[in-house]
Protein backbone atom coordinates (compact mmCIF):
# COMPACT_ATOMS: atom_id res chain seq x y z
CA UNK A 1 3.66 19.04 7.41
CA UNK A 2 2.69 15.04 8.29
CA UNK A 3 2.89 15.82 11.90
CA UNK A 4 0.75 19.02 11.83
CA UNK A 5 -2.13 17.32 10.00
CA UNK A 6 -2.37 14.25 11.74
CA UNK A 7 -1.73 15.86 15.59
CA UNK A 8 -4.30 16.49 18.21
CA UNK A 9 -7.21 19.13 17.16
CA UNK A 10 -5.43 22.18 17.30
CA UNK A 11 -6.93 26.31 18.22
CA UNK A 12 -9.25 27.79 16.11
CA UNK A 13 -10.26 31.47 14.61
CA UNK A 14 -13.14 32.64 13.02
CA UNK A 15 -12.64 33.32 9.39
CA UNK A 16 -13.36 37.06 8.40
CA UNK A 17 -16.78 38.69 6.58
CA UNK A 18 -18.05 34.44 7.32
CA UNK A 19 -17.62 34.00 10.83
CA UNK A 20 -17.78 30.10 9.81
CA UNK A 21 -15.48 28.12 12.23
CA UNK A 22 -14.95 25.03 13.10
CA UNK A 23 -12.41 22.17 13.60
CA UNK A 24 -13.17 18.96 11.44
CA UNK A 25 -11.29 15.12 12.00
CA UNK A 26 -11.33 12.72 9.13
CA UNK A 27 -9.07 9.41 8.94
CA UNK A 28 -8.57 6.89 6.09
CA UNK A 29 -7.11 6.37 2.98
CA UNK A 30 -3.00 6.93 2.44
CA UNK A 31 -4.04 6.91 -1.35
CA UNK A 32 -5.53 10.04 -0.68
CA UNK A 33 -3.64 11.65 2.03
CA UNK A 34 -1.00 13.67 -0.26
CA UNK A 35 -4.08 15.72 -2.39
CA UNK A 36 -5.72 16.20 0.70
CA UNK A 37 -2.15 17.24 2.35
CA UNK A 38 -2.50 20.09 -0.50
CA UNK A 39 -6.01 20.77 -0.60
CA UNK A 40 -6.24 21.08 3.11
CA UNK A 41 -3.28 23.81 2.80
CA UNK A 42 -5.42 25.68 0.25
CA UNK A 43 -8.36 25.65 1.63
CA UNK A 44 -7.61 27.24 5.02
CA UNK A 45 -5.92 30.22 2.88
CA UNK A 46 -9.75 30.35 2.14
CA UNK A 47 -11.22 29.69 5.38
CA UNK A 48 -8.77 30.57 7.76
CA UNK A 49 -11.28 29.73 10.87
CA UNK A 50 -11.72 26.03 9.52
CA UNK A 51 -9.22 23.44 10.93
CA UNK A 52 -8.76 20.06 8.98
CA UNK A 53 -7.19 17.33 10.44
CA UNK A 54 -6.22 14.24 7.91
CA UNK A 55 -5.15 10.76 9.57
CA UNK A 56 -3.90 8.61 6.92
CA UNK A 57 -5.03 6.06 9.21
CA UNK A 58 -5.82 3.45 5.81
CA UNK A 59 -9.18 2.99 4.07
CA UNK A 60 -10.56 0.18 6.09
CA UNK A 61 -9.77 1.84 9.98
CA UNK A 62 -11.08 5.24 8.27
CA UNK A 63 -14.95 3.74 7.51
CA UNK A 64 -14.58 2.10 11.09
CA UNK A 65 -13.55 5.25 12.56
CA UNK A 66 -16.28 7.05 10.24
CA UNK A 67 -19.48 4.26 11.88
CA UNK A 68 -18.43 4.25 14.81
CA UNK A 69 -18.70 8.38 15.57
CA UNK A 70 -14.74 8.93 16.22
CA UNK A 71 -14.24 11.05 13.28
CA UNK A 72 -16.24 13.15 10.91
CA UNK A 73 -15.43 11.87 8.17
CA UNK A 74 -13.98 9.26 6.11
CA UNK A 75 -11.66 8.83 3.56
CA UNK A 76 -11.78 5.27 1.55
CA UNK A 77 -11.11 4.49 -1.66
CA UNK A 78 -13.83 1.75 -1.86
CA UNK A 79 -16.99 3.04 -0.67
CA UNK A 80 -19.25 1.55 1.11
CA UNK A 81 -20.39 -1.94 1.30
CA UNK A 82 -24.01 -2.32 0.17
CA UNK A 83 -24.87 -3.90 3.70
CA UNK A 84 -23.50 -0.52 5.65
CA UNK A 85 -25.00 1.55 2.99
CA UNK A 86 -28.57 -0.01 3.60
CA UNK A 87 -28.14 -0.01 7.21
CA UNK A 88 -27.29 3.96 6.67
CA UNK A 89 -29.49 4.68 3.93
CA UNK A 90 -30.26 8.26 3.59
CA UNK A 91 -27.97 9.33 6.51
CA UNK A 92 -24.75 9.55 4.59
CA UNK A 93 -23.10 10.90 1.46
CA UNK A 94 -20.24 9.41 -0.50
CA UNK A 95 -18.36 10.76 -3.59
CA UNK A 96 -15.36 10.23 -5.07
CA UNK A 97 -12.97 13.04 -4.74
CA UNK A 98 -9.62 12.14 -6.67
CA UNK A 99 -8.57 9.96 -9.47
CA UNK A 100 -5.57 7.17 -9.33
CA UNK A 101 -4.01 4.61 -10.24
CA UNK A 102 -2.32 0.99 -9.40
CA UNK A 103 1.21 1.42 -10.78
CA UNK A 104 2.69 -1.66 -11.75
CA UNK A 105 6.52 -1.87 -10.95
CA UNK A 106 9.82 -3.73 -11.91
CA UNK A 107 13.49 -3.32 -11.53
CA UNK A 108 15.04 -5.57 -14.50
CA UNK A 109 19.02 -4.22 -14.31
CA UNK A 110 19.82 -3.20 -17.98
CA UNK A 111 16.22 -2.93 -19.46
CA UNK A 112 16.01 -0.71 -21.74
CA UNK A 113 12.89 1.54 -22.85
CA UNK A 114 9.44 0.73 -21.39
CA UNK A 115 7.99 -3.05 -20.05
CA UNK A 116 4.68 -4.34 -21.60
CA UNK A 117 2.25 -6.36 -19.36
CA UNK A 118 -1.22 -7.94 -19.38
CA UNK A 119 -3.82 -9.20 -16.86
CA UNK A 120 -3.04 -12.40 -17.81
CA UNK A 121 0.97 -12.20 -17.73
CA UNK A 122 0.68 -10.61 -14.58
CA UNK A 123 -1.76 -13.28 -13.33
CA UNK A 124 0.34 -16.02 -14.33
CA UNK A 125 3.31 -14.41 -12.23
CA UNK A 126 1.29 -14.06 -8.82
CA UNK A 127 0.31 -17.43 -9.20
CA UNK A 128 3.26 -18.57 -9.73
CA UNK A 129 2.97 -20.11 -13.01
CA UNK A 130 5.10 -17.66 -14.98
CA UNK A 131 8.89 -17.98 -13.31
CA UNK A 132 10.69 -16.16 -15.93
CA UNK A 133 11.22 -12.71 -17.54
CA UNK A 134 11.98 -14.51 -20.71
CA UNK A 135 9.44 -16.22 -20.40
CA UNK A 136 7.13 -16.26 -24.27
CA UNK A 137 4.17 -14.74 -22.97
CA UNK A 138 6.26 -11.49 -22.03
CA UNK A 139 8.46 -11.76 -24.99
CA UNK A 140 4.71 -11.58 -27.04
CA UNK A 141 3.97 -8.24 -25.39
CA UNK A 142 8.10 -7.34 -25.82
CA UNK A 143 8.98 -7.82 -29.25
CA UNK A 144 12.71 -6.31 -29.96
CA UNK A 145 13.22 -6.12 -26.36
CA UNK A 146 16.16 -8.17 -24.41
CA UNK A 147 14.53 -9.79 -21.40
CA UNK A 148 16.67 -12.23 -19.22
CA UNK A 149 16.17 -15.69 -18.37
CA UNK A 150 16.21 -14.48 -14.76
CA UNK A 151 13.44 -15.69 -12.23
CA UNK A 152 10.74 -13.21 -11.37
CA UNK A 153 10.37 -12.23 -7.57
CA UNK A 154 6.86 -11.26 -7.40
CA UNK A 155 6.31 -8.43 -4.36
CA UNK A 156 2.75 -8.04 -2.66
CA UNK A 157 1.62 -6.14 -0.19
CA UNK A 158 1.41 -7.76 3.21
CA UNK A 159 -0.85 -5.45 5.33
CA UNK A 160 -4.47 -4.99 4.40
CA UNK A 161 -4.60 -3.18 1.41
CA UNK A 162 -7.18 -0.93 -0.73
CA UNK A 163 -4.49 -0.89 -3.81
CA UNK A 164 -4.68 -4.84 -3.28
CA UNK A 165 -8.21 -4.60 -4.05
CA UNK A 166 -7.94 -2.53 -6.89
CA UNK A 167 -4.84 -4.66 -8.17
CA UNK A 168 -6.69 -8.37 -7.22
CA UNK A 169 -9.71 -7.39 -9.22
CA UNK A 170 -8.18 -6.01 -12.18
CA UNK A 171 -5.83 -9.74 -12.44
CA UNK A 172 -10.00 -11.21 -11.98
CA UNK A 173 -11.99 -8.89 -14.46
CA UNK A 174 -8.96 -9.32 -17.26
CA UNK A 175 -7.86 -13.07 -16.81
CA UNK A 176 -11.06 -14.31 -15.07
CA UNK A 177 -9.96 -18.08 -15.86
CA UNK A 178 -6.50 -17.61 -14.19
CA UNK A 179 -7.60 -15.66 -11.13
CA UNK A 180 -10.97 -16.72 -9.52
CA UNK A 181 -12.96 -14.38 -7.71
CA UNK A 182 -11.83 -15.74 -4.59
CA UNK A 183 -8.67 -14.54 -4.92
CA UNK A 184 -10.06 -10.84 -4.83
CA UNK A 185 -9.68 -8.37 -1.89
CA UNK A 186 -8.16 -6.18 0.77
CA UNK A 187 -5.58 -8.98 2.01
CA UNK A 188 -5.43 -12.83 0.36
CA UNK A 189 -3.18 -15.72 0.16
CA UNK A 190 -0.77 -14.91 -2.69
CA UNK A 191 -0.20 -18.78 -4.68
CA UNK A 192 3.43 -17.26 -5.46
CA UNK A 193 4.32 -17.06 -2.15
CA UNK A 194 4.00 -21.03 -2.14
CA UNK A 195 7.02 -21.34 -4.81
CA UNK A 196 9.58 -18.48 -2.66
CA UNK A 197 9.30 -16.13 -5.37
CA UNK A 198 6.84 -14.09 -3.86
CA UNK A 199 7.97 -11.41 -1.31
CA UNK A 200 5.38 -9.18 1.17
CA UNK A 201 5.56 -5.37 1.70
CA UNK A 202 4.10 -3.39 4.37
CA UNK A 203 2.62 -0.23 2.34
CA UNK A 204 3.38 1.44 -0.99
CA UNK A 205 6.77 2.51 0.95
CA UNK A 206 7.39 -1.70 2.26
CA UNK A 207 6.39 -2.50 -1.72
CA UNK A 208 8.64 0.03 -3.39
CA UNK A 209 11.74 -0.84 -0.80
CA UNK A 210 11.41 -4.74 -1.89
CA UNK A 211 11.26 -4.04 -5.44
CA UNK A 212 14.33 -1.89 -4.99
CA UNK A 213 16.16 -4.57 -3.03
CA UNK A 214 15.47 -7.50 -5.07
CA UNK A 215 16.84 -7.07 -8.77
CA UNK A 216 14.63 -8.81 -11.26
CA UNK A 217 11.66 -8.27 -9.20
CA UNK A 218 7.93 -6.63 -10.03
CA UNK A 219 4.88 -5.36 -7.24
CA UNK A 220 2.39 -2.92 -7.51
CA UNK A 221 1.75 0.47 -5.69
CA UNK A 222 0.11 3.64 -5.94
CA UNK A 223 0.92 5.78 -9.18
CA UNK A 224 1.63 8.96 -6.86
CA UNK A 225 4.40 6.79 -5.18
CA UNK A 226 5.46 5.40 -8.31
CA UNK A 227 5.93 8.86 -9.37
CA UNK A 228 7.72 10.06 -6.32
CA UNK A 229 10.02 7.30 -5.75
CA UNK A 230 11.07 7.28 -9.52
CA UNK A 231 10.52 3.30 -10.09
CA UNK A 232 10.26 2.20 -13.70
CA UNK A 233 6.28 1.13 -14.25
CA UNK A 234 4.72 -0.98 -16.98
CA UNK A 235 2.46 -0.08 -19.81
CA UNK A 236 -0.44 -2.44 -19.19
CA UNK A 237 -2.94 -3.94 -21.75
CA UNK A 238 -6.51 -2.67 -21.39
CA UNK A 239 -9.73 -3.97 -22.56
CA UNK A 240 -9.11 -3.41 -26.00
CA UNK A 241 -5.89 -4.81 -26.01
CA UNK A 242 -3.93 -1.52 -26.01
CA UNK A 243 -0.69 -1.14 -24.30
CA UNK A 244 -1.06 2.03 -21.72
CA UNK A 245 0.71 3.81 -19.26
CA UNK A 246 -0.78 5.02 -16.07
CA UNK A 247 -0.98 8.73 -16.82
CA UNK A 248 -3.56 11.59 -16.05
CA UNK A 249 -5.19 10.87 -19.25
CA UNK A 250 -5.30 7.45 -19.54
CA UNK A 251 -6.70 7.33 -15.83
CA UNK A 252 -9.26 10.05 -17.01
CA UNK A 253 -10.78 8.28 -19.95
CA UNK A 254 -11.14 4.86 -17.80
CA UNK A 255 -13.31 7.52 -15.51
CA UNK A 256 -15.10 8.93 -18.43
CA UNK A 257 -15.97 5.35 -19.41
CA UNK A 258 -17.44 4.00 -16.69
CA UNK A 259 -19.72 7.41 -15.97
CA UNK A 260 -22.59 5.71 -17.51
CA UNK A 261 -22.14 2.73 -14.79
CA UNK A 262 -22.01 5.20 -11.60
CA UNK A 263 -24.59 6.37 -9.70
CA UNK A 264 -26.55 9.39 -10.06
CA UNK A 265 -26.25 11.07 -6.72
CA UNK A 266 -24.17 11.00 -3.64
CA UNK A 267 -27.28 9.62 -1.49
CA UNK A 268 -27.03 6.73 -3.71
CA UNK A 269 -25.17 3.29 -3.14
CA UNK A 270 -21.52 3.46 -4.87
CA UNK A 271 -20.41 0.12 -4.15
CA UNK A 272 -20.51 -0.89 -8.05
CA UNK A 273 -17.53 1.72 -8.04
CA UNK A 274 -14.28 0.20 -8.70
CA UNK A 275 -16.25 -2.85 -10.85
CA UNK A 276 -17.15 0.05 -13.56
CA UNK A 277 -13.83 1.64 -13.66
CA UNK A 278 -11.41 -1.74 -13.12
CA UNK A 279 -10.69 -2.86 -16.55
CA UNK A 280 -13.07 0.18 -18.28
CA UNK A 281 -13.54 0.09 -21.85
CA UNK A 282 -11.60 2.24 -24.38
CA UNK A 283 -8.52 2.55 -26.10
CA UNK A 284 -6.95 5.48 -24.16
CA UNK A 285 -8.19 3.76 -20.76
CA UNK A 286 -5.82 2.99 -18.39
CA UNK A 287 -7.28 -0.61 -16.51
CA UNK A 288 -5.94 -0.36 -13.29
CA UNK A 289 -7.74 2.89 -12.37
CA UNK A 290 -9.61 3.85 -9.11
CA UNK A 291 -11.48 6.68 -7.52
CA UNK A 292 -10.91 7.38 -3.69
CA UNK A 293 -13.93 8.71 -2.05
CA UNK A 294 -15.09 11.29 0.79
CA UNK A 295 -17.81 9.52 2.98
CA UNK A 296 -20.09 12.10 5.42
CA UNK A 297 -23.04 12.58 7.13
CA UNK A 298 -26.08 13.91 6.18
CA UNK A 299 -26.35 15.66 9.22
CA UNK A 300 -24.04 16.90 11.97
CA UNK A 301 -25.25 17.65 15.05
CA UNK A 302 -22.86 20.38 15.46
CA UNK A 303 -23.86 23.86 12.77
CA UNK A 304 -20.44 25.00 12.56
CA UNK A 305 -19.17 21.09 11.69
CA UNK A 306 -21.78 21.40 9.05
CA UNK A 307 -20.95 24.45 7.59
CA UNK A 308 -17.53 24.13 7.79
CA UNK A 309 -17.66 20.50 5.61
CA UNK A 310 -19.82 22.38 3.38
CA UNK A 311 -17.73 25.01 2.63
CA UNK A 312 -14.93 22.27 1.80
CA UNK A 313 -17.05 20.41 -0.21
CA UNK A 314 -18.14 23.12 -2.59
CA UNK A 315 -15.04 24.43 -2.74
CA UNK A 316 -13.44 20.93 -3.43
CA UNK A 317 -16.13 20.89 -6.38
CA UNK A 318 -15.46 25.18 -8.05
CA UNK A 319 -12.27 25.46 -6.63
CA UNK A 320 -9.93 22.21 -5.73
CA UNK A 321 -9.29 21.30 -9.05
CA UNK A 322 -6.90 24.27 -9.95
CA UNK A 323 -4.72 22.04 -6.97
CA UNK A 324 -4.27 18.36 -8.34
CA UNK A 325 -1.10 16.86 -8.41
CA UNK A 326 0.94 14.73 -10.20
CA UNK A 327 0.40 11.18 -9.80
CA UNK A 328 -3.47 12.01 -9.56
CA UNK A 329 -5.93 13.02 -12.10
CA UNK A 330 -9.11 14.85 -11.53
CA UNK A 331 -12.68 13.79 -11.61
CA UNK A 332 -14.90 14.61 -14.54
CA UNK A 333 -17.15 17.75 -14.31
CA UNK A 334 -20.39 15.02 -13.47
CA UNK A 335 -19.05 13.99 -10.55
CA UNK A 336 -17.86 17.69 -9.73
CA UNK A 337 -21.81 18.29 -9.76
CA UNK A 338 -22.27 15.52 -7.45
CA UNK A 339 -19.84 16.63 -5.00
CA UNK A 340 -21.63 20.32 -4.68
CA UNK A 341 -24.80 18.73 -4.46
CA UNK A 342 -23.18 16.62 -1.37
CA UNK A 343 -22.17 20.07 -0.09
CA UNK A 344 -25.78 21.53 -0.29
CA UNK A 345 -27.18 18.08 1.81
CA UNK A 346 -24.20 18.63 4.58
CA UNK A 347 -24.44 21.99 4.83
CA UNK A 348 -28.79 20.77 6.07
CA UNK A 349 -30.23 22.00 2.43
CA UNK A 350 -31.69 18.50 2.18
């Protein structure tokens, strides 16, 4: 199924009663790849003529791919920097397709029920500062619960990373006196690495394997992965100082919470993104939640091309929904608006 979606541009037909057809390349986000594995599947039962090919090529090579013409469109899940977004003002449309989260993960032999961790715990570990599970500021958040004086080995990714982003920012907005804002981003300098407790991971996959390998260890990866692989997660402290779990729900409400902070329309600048939905306000909110996002032209040269991402797009927005799976959540009905309304400027309805 990998292979066929991410292989050379394949034969076309032309889809019955429409004639629509075309074939379509996007590359980007690995976040994203495994909805749009499934919503690619369903939407050709749809459109048989339309062809969707999905590189999972990572978030940062997708928008390079995306600017500089080699693929149609982009996957990322953080949009667009404001720079690129003035420079392409009014010739591209972004919106966020898909609802995660940053899962963070631990393998402490013998633990029994659920770990509780904060912004700041977690800060103190990745800098170092915090060397053992028994440590008191994880016994606070663990009353009743039997944690060993063992030392924590803290695994990071290694590779340029939008979950690092996602993860970095989160230790910055909820412990901004631990971790400075310098310490925020795709790829950094992890402090913990300094002591030789910290351990790098190429990927969700490189992350997961290390925390697997190395009892008494804790890293971070995607919730789908989390999900898949079967790793034990934390319940993490949000802004209002509620223990949650990373859950469709609780990744919901963060999105319902920071509506009021997004943009209006997919013409607009999203860059404020992940700032209003990182550490979002409520008690059910999960605050390590993040939106990935579809990034396209307002105009394609090519009809059919047009069309053909139309015809995704509003059926992404009326349709795609009925198709999310676990480990993802959906976006809320606002944002479905936005994404038909990105259909209607692709498809050259202004």
């Amino acid at each position: 199924m990998y292979a066929a979606l991410v292989a050379a541009l394949v034969a076309y037909t032309a889809v019955a009663g429409t004639g629509c057809k075309a074939a379509i390349q996007g590359s980007g986000s690995s976040f994203l790849y495994p909805q749009m594995e499934v919503w690619v599947e369903r939407f050709r039962e749809a459109e048989p003529g339309v062809v969707i090919n999905y590189n999972p090529t990572g978030s940062g090579t997708g928008q390079n791919q995306f600017l500089q013409g080699v693929v149609d469109f982009a996957g990322s899940d953080p949009p667009l920097k404001r720079a690129d977004w003035e420079r392409l003002r009014g010739r591209v449309v972004q919106v966020p397709v898909i609802l995660g989260a940053v899962a963070v993960v631990y393998n402490i032999p013998g633990l029994r029920g659920h770990l509780n961790l904060s912004g700041e715990v977690l800060a103190g570990i990745y800098l170092g500062r915090v060397r053992y599970w028994d440590d008191p500021s994880i016994r606070a958040l663990n009353p009743g619960v039997e944690l060993p004086h063992r030392e924590i080995v803290a695994v990071h990714r290694s590779d340029s990373s939008g979950t690092t982003n996602v993860f970095t920012l989160f230790l910055h907005k909820s412990a901004p006196s631990l971790w400075p804002e310098g310490l925020v981003g795709k790829s950094i300098e992890w402090p913990v690495d300094s002591t030789g407790r910290g351990v790098g991971g190429k990927g969700n996959q490189g992350v997961a394997e290390q925390v697997r390998q190395n009892p008494y260890s804790v890293g971070y990866v995607e919730y789908n992965y989390a999900v898949k692989t079967g790793l034990s997660y934390a319940w993490i402290v949000n802004r209002e100082g509620v223990s949650v779990p990373p859950s469709r729900e609780t990744v919901l409400a963060a999105a319902e919470a920071a509506l009021a902070s997004l943009p209006s329309s997919p013409l607009d600048d999203w860059s404020g993104a992940f700032q209003a939905i990182v550490y979002a306000p409520g008690r059910e909110s999960y605050p390590i939640a993040s939106f990935s996002f579809l990034i396209l032209r307002t105009h394609y040269p090519d009809p059919a091309k047009a069309r053909a991402l139309s015809s995704f797009l509003h059926w992404l927005a009326t349709r795609g929904y009925d198709y999310v799976i676990e480990g993802y959540a959906p976006v809320p009905p606002a944002i479905r608006s936005m994404i038909d309304e990105a259909a209607r400027i692709v498809g050259g309805g202004g």
